[in-house]
Protein backbone atom coordinates (compact mmCIF):
# COMPACT_ATOMS: atom_id res chain seq x y z
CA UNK A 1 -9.78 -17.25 -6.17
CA UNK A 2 -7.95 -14.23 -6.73
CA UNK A 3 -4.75 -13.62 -8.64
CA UNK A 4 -1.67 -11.10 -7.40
CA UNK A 5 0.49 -9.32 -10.17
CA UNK A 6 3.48 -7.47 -8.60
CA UNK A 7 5.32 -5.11 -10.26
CA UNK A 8 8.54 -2.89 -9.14
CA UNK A 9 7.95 0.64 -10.05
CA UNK A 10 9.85 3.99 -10.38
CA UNK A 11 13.39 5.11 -8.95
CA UNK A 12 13.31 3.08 -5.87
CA UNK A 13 11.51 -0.14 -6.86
CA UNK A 14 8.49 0.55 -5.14
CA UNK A 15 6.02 -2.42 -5.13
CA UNK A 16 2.89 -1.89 -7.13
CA UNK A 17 -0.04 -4.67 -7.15
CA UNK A 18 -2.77 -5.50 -9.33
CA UNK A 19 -5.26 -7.79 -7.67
CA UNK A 20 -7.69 -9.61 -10.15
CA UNK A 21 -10.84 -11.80 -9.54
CA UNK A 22 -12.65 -14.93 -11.89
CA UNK A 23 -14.43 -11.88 -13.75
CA UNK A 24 -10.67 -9.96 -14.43
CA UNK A 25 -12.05 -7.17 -12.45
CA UNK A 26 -9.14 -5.79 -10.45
CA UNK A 27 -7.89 -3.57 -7.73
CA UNK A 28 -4.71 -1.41 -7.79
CA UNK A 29 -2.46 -0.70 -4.99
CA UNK A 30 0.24 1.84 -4.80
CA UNK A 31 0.45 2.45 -8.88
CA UNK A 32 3.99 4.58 -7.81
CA UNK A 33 5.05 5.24 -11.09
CA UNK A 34 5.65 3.87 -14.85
CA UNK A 35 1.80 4.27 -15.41
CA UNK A 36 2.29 2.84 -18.78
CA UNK A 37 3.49 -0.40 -17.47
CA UNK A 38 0.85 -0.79 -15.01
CA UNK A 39 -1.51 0.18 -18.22
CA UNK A 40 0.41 -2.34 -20.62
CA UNK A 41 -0.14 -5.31 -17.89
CA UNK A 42 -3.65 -4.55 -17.71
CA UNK A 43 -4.27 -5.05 -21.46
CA UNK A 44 -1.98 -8.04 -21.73
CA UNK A 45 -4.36 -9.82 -18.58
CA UNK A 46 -7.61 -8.15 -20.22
CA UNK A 47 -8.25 -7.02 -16.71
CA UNK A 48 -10.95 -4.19 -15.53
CA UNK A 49 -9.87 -2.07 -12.70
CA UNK A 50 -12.55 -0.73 -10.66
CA UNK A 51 -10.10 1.30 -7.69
CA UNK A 52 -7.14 2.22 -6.58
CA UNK A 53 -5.97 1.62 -3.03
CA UNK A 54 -3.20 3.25 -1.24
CA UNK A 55 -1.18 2.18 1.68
CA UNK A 56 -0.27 5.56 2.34
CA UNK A 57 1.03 8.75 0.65
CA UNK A 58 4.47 8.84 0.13
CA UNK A 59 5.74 10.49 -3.11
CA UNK A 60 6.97 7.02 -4.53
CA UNK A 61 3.71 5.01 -3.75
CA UNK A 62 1.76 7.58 -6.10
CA UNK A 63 3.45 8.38 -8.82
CA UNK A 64 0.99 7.15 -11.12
CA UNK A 65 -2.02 7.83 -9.40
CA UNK A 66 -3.31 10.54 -11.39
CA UNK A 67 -2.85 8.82 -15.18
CA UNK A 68 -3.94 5.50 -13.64
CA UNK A 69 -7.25 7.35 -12.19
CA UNK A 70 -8.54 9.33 -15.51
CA UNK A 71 -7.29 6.32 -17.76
CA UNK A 72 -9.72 4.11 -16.10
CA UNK A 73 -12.31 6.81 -14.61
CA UNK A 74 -11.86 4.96 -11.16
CA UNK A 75 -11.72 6.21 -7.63
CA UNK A 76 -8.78 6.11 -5.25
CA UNK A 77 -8.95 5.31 -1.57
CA UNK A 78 -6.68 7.07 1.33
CA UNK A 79 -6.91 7.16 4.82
CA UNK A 80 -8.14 10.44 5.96
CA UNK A 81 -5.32 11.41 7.62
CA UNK A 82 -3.21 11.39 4.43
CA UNK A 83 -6.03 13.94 2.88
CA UNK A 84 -3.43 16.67 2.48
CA UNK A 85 -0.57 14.68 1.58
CA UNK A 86 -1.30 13.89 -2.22
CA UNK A 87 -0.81 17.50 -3.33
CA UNK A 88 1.81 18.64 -1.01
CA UNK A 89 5.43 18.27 -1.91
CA UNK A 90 6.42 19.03 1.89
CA UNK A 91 4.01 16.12 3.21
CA UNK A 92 4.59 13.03 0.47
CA UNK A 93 8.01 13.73 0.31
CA UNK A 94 8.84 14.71 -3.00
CA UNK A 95 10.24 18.11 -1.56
CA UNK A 96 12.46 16.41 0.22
CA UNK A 97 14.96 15.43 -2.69
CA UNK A 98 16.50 17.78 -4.72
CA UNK A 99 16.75 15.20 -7.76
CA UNK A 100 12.51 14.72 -7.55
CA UNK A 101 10.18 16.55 -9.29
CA UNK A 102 7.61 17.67 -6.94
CA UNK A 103 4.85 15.78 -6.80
CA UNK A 104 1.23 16.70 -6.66
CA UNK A 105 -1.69 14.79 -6.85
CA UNK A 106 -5.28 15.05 -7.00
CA UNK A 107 -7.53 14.57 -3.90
CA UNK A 108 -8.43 11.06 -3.38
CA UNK A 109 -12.00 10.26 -3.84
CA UNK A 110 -12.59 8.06 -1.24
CA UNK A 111 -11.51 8.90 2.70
CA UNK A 112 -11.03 6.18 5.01
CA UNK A 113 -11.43 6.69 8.60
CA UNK A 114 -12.87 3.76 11.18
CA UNK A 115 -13.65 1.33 8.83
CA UNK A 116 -12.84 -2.09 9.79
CA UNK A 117 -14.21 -3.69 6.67
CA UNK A 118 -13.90 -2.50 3.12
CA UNK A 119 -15.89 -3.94 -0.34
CA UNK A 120 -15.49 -2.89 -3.78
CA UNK A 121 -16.85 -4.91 -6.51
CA UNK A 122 -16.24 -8.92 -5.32
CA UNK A 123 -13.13 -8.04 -3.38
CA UNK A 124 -13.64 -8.09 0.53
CA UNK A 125 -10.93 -6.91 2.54
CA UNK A 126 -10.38 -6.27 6.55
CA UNK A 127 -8.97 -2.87 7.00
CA UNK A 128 -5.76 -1.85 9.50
CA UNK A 129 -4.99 1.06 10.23
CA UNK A 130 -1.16 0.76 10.80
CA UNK A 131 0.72 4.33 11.73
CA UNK A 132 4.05 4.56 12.18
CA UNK A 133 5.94 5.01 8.85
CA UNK A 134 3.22 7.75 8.22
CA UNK A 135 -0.05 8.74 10.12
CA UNK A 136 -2.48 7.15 7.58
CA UNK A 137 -0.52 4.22 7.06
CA UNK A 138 -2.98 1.07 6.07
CA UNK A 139 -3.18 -2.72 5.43
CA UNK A 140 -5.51 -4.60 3.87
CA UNK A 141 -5.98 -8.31 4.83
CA UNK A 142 -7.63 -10.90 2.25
CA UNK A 143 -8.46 -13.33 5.32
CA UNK A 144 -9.98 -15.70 3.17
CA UNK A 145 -7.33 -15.71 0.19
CA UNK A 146 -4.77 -15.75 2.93
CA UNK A 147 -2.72 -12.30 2.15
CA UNK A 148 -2.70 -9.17 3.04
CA UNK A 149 -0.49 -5.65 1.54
CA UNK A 150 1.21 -4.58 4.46
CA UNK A 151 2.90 -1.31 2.48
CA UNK A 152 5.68 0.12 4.24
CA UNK A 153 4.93 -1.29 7.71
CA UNK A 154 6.85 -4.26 7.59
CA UNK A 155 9.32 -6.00 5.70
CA UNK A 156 11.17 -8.75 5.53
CA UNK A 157 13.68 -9.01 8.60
CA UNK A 158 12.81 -5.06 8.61
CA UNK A 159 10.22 -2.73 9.31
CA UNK A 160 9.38 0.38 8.09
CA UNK A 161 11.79 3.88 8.02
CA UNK A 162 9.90 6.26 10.73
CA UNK A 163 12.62 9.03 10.57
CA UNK A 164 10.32 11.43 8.11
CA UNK A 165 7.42 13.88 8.70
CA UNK A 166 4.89 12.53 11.75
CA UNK A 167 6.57 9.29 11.78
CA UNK A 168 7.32 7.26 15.15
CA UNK A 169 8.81 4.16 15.66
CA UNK A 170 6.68 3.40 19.12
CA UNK A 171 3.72 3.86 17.18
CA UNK A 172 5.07 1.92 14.49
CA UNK A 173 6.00 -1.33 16.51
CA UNK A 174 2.59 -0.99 18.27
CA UNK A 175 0.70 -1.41 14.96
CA UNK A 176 2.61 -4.60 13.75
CA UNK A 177 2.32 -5.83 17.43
CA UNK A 178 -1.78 -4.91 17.16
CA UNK A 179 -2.64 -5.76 13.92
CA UNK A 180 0.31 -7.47 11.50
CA UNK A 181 1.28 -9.97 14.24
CA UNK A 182 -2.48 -11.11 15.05
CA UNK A 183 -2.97 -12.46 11.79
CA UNK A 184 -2.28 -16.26 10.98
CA UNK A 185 1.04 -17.07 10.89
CA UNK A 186 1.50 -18.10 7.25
CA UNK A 187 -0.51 -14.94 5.68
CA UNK A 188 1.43 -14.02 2.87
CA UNK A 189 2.46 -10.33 4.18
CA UNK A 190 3.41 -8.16 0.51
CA UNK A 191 5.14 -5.24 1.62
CA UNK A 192 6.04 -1.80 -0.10
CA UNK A 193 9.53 -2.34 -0.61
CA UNK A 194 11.31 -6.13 -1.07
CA UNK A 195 10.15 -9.55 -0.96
CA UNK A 196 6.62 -10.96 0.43
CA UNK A 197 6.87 -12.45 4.23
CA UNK A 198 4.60 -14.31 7.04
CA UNK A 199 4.05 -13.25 10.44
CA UNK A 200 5.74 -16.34 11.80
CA UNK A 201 8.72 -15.44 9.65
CA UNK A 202 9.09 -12.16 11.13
CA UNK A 203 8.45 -13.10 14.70
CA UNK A 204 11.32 -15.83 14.20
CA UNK A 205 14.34 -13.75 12.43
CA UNK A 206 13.38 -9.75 12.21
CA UNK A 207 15.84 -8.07 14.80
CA UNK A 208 13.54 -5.04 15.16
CA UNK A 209 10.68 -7.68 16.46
CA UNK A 210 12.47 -9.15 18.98
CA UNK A 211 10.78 -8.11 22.61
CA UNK A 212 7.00 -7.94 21.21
């Protein structure tokens, strides 16, 4: 069975989770900042990370990326579409706040493209790709632990903000339609931003759902 730290990172509380199996072998998604507290709850859990996965490449879902990479020597994972976006100030949107530093990234070691299916170490995941709030936007479902990080697709009783660079609200309400929606109705949903959600809970209350 696996086990779900979350942690709220950097200067706008982005959510950052550690997923950990039996042998405390563990993924990391969106480290966005504060590397040393993502660092300090690995120790205290006595956890191994083998990779880090991002939902996408916004400025404050990869802070951290580079420390948490050459601490741990591990590879990080981005949809290909996103390939540019780690180092470019203009793209994650770092540039676009005066009060930012700009951030710039390494390239990501691993490029996701058509893959419908993803394994690394014991962890098996079904891949979405989910654009909208950014081109290379992506979820990963745990069918069989009955979750899936949905970052900045969906929240609760909101969805994603598709006003910056390629973003599109169309596109964006056809992905949760296509993929979010299709999943049981009690999957724990653990979005970017805010408190975890279901499927059914969105279809009931979220305003921007309504008509799907």
């Amino acid at each position: 069975m696996l086990k779900i730290d979350q942690m709220e990172l950097g200067p706008v509380q982005t959510n950052c989770y550690i997923i950990s199996d039996d042998q405390k072998e563990c993924l990391i998604f969106d480290p966005g900042e504060e590397s040393a507290k993502i660092q300090a709850l690995v120790k205290k859990k006595n956890l191994k990370p083998i990779a880090i996965l991002l939902t996408h490449a916004h400025f404050d879902h990869i802070g951290a990326v580079d420390d948490i990479r050459e601490h741990y020597s591990i590879p990080v994972y981005l949809h290909h579409l996103e390939k540019e976006w780690l180092s470019r100030p203009n793209l994650n949107g770092s540039g676009k706040y005066g009060a930012l530093p700009d951030y710039r990234i390494k390239d990501a070691d691993v490029l996701l493209a058509d893959e419908k299916h993803l394994q690394i170490g014991s962890f098996q995941m079904d891949i979405f790709h989910t654009p909208g709030h950014s081109p290379g936007s992506v979820s990963f479902s745990f069918g069989k632990e009955g979750f899936a990080i949905v970052g900045d697709t969906l929240f609760r009783g909101s969805i994603g903000r598709t006003d910056l660079i390629d973003g599109s609200e169309k596109k964006l309400l056809q992905s949760i339609q296509d993929s979010l929606l299709t999943l049981p109705e009690h999957m724990i949903l653990y979005p970017g931003h805010g408190p975890e959600t279901t499927p059914e809970q969105e279809m009931k209350s979220n305003p921007f759902l309504r008509g799907l």
